[in-house]
Protein backbone atom coordinates (compact mmCIF):
# COMPACT_ATOMS: atom_id res chain seq x y z
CA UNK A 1 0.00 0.00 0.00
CA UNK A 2 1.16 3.63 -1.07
CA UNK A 3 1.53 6.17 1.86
CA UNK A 4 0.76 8.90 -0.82
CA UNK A 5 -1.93 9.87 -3.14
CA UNK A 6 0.31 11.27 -5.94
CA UNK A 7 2.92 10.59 -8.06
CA UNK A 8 6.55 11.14 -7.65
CA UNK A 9 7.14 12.03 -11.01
CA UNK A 10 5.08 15.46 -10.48
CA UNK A 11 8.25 16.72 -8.60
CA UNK A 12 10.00 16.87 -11.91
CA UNK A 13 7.48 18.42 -14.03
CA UNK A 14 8.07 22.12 -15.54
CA UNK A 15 11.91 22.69 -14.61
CA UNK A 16 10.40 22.50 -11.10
CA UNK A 17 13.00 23.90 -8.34
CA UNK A 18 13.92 22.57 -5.01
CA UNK A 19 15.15 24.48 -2.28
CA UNK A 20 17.90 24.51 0.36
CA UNK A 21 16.37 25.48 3.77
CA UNK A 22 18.83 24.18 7.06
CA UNK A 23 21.54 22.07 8.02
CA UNK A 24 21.34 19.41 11.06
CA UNK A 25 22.80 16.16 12.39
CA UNK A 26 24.26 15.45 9.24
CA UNK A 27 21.56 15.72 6.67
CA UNK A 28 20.90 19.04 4.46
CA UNK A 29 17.06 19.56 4.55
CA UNK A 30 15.48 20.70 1.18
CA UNK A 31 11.71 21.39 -0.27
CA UNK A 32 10.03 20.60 -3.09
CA UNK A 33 6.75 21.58 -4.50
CA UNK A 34 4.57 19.19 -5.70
CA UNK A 35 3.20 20.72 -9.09
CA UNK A 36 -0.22 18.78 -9.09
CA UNK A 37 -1.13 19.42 -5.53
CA UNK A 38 0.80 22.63 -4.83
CA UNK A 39 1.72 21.24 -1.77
CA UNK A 40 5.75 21.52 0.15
CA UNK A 41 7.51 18.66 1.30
CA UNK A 42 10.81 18.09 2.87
CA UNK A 43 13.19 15.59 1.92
CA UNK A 44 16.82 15.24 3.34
CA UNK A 45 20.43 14.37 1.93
CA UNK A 46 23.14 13.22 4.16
CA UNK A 47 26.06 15.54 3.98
CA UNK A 48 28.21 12.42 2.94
CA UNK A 49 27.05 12.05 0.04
CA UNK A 50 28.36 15.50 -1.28
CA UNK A 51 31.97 14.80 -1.87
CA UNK A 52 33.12 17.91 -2.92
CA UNK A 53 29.75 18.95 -3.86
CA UNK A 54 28.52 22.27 -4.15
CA UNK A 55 25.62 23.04 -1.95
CA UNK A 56 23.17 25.60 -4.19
CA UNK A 57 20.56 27.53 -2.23
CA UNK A 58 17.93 26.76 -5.13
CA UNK A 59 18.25 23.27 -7.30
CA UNK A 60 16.27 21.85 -10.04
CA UNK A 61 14.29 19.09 -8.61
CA UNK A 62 15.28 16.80 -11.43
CA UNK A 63 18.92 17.10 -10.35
CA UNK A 64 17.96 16.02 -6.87
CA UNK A 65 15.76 12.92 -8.26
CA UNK A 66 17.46 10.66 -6.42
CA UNK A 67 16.84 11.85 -2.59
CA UNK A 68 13.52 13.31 -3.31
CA UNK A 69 12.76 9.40 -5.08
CA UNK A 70 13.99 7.48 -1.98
CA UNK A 71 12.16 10.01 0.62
CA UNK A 72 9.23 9.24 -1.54
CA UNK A 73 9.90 5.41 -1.88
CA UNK A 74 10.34 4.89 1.88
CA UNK A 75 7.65 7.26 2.95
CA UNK A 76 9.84 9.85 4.32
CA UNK A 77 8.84 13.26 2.29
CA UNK A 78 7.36 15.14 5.27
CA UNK A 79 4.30 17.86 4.27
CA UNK A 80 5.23 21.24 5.38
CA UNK A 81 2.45 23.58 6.83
């Protein structure tokens, strides 16, 4: 059974941007607008997996499919009110 009612793909849709909003325990915290629902959600990527990464304030979502995917996948994109 799905924990959500829409699709992941949505995320990607329309050069759709994600964006960079604290740091904490390891994990950078992002959101993402849903572009069906027009709802935020929250999705985090561990600070390990940046290498020498460069962290960008603002993001296209499509670069981030991966995180936002799994967070999605294991039912951990979090609604923001």
């Amino acid at each position: 059974m799905e924990k959500y009612t829409f699709k992941e793909i949505d995320f990607y849709k329309e050069n759709n941007q994600t964006y960079f909003m604290f740091y904490q325990h390891g994990k950078l915290h992002y959101k993402v607008k849903h572009n069906v629902n027009g709802k935020w959600y929250e999705y985090t990527v561990p600070v390990s997996d940046a290498g020498d990464g460069k962290f960008q304030e603002q993001e296209r979502a499509m670069l981030m499919k991966r995180y936002i995917g799994k967070a999605y996948r294991e039912g951990n994109l979090d609604e923001l009110v």
